[in-house]
PDB file of N, CA and C in Angstrom:
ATOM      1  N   UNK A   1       0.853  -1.188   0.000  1.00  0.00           N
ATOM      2  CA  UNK A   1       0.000   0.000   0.000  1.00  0.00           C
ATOM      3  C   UNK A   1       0.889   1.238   0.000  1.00  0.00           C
ATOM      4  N   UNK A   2       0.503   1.946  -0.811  1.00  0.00           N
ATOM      5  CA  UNK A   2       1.561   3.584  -0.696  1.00  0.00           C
ATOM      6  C   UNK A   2       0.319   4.634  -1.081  1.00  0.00           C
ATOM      7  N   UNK A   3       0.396   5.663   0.121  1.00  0.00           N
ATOM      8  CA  UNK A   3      -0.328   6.437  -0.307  1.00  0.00           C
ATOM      9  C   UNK A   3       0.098   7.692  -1.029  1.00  0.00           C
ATOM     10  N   UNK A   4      -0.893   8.017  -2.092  1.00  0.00           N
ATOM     11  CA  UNK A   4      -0.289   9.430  -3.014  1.00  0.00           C
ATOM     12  C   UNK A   4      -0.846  10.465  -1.635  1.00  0.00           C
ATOM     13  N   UNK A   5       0.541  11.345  -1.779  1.00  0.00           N
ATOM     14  CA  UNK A   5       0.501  12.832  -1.191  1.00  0.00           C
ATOM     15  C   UNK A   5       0.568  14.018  -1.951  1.00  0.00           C
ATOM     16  N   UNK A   6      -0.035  14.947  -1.313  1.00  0.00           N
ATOM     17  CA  UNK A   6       0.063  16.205  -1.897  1.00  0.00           C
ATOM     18  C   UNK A   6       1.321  16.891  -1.560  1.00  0.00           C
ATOM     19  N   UNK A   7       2.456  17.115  -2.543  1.00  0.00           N
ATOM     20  CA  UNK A   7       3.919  17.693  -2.552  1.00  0.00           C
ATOM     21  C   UNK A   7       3.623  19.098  -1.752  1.00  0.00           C
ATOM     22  N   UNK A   8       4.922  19.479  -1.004  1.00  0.00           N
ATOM     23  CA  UNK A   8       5.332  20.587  -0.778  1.00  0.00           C
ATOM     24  C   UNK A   8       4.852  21.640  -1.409  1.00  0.00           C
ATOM     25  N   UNK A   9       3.838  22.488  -1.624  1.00  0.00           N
ATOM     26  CA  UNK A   9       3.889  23.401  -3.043  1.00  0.00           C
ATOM     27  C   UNK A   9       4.526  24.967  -2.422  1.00  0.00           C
ATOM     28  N   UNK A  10       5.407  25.014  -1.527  1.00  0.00           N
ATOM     29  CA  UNK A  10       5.871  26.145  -1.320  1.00  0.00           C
ATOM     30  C   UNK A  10       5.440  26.947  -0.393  1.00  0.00           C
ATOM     31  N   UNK A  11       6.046  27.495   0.514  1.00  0.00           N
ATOM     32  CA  UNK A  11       5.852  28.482   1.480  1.00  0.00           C
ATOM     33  C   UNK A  11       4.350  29.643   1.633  1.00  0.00           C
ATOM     34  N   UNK A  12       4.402  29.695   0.385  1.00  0.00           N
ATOM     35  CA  UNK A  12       3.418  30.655   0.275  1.00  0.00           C
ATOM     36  C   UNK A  12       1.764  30.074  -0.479  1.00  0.00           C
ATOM     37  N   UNK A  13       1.907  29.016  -0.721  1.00  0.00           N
ATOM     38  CA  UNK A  13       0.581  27.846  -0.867  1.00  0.00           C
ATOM     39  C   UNK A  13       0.560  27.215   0.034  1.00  0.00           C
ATOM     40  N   UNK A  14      -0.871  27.205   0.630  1.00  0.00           N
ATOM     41  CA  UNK A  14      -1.077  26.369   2.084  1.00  0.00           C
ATOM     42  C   UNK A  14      -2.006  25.601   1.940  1.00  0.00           C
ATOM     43  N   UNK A  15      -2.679  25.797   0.307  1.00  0.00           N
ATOM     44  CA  UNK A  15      -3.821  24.633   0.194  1.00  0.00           C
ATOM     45  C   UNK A  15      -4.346  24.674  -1.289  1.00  0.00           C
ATOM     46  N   UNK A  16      -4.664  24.076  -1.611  1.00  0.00           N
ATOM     47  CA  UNK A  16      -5.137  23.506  -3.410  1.00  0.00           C
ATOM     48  C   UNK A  16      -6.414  23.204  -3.573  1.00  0.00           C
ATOM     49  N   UNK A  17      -6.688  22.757  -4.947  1.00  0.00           N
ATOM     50  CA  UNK A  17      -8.151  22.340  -4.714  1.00  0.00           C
ATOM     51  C   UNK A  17      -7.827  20.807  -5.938  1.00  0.00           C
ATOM     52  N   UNK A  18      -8.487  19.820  -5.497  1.00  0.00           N
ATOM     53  CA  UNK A  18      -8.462  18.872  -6.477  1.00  0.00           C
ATOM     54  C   UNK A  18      -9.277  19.287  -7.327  1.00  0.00           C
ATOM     55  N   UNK A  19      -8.695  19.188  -8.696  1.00  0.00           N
ATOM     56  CA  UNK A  19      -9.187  19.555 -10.087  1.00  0.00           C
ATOM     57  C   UNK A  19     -10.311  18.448 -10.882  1.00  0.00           C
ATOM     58  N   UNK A  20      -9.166  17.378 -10.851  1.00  0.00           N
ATOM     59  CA  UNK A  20      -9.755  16.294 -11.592  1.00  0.00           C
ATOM     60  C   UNK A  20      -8.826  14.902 -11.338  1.00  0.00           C
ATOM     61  N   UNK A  21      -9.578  13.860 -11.279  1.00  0.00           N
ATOM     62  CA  UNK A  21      -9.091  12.786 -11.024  1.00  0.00           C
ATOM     63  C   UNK A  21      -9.016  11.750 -12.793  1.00  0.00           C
ATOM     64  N   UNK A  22      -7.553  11.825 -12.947  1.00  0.00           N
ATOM     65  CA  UNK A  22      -7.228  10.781 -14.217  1.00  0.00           C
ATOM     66  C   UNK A  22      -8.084   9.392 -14.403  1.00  0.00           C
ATOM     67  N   UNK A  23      -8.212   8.760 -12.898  1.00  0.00           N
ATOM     68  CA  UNK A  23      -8.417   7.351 -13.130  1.00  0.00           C
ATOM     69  C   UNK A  23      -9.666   7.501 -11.867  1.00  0.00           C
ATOM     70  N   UNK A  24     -10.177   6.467 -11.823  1.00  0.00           N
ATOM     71  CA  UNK A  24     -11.332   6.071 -10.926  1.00  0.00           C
ATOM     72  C   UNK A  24     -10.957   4.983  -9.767  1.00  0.00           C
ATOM     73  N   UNK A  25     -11.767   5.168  -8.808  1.00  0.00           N
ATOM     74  CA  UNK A  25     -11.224   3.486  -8.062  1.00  0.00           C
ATOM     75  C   UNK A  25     -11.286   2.194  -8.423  1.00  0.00           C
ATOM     76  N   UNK A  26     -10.255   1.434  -8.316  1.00  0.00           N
ATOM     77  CA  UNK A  26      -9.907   0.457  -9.012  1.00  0.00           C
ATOM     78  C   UNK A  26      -9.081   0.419 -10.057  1.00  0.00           C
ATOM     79  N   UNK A  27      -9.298   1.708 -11.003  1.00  0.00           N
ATOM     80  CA  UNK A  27      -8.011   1.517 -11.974  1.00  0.00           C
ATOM     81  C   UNK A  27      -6.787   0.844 -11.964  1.00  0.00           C
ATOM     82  N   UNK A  28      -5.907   0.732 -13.167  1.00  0.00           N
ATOM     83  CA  UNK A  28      -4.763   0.284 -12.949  1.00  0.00           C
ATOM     84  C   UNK A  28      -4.131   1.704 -13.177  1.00  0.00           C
ATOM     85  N   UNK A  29      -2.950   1.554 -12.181  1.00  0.00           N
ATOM     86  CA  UNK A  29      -2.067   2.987 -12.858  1.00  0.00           C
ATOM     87  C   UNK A  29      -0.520   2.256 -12.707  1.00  0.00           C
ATOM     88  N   UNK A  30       0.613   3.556 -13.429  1.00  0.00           N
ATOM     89  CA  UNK A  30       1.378   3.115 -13.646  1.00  0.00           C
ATOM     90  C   UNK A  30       2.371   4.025 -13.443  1.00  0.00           C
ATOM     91  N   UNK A  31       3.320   3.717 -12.282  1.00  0.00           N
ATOM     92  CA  UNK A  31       4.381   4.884 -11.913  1.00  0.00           C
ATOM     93  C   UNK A  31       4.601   5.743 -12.920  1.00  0.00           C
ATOM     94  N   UNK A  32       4.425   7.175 -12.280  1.00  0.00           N
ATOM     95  CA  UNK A  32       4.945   7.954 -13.076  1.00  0.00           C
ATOM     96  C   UNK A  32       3.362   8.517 -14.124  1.00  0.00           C
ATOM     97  N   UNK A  33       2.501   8.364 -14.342  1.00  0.00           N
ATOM     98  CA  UNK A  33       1.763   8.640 -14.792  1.00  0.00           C
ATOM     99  C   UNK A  33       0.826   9.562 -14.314  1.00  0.00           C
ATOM    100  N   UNK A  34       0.408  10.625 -14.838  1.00  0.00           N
ATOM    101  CA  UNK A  34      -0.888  11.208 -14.298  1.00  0.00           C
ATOM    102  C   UNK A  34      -1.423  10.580 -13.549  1.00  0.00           C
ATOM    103  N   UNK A  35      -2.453  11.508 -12.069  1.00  0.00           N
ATOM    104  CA  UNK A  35      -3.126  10.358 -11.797  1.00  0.00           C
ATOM    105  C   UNK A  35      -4.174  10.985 -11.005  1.00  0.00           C
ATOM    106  N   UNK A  36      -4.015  13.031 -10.648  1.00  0.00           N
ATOM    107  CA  UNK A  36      -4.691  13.845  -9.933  1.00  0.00           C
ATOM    108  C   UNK A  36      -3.998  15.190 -10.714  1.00  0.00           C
ATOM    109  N   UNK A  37      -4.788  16.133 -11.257  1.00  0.00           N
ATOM    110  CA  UNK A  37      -4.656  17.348 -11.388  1.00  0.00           C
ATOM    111  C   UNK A  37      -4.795  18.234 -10.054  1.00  0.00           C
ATOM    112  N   UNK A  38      -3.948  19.267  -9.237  1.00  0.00           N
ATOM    113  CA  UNK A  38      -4.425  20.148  -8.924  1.00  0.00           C
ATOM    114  C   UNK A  38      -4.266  21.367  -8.619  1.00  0.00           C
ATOM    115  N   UNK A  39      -5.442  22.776  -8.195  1.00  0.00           N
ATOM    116  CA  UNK A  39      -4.929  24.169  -8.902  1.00  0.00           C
ATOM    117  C   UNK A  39      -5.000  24.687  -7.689  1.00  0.00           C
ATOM    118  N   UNK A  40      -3.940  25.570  -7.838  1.00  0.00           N
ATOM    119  CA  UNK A  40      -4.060  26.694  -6.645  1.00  0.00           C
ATOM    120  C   UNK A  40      -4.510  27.691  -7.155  1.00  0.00           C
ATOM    121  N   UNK A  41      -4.243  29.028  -6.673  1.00  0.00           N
ATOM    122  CA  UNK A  41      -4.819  30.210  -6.763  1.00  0.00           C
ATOM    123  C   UNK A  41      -3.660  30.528  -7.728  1.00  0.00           C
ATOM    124  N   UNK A  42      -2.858  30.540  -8.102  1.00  0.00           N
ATOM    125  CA  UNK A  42      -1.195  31.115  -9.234  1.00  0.00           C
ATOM    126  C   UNK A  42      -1.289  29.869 -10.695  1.00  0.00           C
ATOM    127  N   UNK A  43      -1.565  28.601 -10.344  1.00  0.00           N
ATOM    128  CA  UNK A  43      -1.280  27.405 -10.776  1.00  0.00           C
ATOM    129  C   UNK A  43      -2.250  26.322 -10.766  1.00  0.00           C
ATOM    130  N   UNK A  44      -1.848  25.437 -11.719  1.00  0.00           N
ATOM    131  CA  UNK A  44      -2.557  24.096 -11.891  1.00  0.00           C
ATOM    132  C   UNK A  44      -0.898  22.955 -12.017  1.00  0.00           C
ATOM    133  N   UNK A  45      -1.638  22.100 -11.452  1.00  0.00           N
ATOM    134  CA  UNK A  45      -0.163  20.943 -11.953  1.00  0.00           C
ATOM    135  C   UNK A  45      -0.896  19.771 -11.521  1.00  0.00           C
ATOM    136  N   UNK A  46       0.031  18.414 -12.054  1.00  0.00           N
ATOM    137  CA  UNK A  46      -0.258  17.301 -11.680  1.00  0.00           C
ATOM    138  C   UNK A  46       0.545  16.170 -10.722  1.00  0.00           C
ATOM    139  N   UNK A  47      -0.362  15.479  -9.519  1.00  0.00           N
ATOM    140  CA  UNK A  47       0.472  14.642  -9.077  1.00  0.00           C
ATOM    141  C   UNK A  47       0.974  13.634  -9.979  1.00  0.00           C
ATOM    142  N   UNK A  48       1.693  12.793 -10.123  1.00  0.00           N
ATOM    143  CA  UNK A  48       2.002  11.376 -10.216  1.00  0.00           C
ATOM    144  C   UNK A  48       1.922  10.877  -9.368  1.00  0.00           C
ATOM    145  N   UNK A  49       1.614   9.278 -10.229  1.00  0.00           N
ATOM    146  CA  UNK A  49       1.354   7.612  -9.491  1.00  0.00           C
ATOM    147  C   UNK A  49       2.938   7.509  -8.808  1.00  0.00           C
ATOM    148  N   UNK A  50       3.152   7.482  -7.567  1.00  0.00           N
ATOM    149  CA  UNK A  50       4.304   7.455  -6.881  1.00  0.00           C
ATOM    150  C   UNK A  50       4.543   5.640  -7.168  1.00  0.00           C
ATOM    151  N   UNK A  51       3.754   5.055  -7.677  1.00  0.00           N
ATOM    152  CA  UNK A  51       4.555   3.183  -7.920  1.00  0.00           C
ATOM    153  C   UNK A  51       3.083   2.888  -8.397  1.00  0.00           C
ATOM    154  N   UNK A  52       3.206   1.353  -9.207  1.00  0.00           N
ATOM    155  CA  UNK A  52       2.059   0.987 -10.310  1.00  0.00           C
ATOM    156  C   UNK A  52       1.377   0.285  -9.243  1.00  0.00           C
ATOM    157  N   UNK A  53       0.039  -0.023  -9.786  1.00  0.00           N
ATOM    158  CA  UNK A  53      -0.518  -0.912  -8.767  1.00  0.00           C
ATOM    159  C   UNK A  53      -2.131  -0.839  -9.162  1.00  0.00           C
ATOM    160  N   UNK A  54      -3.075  -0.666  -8.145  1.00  0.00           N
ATOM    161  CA  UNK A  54      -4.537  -0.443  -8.467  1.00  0.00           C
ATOM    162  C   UNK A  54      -4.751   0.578  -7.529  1.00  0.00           C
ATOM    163  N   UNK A  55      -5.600   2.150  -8.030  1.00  0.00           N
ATOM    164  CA  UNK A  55      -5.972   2.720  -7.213  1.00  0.00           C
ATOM    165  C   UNK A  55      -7.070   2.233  -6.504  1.00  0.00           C
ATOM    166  N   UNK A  56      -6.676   2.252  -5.159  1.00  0.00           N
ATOM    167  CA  UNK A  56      -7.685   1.086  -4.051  1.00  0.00           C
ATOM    168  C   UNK A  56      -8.885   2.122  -3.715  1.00  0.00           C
ATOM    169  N   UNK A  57      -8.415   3.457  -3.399  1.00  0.00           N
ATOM    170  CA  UNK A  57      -8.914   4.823  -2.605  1.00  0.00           C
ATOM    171  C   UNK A  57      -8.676   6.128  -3.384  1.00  0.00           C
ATOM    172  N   UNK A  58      -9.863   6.583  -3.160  1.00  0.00           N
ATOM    173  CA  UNK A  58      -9.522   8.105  -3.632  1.00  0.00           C
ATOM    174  C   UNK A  58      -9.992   8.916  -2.392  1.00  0.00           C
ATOM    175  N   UNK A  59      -8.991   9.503  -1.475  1.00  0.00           N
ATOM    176  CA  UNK A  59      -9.378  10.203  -0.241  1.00  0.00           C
ATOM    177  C   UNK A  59      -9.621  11.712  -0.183  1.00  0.00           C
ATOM    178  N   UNK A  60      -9.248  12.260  -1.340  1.00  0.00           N
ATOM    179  CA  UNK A  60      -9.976  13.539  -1.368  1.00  0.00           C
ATOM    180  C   UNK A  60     -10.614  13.905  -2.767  1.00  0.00           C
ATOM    181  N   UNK A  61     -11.778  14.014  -2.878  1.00  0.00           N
ATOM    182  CA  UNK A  61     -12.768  13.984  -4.568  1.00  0.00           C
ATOM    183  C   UNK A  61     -12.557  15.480  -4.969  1.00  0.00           C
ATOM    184  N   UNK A  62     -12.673  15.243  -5.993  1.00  0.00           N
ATOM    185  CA  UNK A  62     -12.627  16.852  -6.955  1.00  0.00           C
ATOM    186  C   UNK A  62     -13.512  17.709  -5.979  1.00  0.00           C
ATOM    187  N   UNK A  63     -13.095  18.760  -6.488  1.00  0.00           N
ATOM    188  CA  UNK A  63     -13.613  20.129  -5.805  1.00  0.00           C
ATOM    189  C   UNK A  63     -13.055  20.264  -4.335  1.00  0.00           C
ATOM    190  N   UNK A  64     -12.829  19.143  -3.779  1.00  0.00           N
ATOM    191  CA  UNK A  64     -12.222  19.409  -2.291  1.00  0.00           C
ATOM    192  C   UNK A  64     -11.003  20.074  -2.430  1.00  0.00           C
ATOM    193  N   UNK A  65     -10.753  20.912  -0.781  1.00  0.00           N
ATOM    194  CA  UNK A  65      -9.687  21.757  -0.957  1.00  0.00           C
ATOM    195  C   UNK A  65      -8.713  21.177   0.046  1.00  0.00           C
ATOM    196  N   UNK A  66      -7.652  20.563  -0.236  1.00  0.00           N
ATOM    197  CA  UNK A  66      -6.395  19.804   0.364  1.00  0.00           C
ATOM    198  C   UNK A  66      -4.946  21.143   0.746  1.00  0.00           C
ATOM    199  N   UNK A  67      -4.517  20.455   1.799  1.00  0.00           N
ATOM    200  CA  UNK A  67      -2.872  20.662   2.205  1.00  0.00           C
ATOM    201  C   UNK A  67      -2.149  20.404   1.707  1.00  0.00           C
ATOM    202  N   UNK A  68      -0.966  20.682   1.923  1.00  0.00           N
ATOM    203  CA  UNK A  68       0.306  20.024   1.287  1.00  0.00           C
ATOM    204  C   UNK A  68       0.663  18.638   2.881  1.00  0.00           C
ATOM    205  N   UNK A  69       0.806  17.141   2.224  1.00  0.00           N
ATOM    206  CA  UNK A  69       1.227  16.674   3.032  1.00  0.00           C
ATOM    207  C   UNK A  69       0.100  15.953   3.440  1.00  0.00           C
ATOM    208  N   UNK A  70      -1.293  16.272   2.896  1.00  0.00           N
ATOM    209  CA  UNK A  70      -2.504  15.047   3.063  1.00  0.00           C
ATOM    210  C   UNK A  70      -2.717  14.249   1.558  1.00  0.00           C
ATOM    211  N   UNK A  71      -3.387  13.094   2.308  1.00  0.00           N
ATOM    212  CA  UNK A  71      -3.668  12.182   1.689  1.00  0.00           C
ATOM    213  C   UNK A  71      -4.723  12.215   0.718  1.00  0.00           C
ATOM    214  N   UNK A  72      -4.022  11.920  -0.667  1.00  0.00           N
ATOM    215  CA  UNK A  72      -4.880  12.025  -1.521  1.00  0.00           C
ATOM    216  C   UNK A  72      -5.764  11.169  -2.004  1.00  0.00           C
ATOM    217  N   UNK A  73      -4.930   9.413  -2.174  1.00  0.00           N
ATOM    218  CA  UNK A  73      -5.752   8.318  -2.590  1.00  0.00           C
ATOM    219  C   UNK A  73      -4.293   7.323  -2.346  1.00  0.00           C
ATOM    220  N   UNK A  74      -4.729   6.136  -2.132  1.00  0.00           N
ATOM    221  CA  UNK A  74      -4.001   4.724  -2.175  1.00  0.00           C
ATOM    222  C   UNK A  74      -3.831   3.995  -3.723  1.00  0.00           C
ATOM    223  N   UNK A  75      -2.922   3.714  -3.239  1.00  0.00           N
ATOM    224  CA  UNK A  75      -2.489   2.396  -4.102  1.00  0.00           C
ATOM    225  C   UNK A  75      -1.850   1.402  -3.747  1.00  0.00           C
ATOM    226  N   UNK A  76      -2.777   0.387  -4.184  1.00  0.00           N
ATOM    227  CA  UNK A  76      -2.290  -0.940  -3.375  1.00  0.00           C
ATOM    228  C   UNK A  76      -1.253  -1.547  -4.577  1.00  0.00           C
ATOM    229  N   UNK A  77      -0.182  -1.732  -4.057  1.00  0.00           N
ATOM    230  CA  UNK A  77       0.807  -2.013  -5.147  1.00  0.00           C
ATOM    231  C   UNK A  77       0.958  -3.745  -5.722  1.00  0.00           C
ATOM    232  N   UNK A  78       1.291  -4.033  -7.079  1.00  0.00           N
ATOM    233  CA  UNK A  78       0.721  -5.280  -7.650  1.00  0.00           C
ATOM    234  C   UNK A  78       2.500  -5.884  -7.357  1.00  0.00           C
TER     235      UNK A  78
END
């Protein structure tokens, strides 16, 4: 199991909003791939699949507004 986090986005961003989710629960994903868009108030960017596997969880759904350093969704690794 490894969970995707929301990166560092800098001193002066203290929170984001999930944009859009690439894949659904259950998908297969694949290190390194898209896998969560999301925008701040300056920016938009995307996480990557931190290792391949099946997304098990998606812990925060579009439109929600996340930290840097919470949990975004699981992947249970194959």
């Amino acid at each position: 199991m490894k969970e995707v986090i929301l990166p560092d986005m800098g001193e002066e961003v203290e929170e984001a909003t999930v944009s859009f989710w690439h894949h659904e629960e259950g998908d297969k994903v694949t290190k390194g791939e898209n896998l969560v868009e999301i925008t701040t108030e300056k920016a938009s960017f995307q996480v990557e699949a931190p290792v391949s596997g099946i997304l098990s969880k998606i812990s925060a759904g579009e439109g929600e507004v996340v930290k840097s350093g919470q949990v975004l969704g699981i992947i249970e690794e194959e």
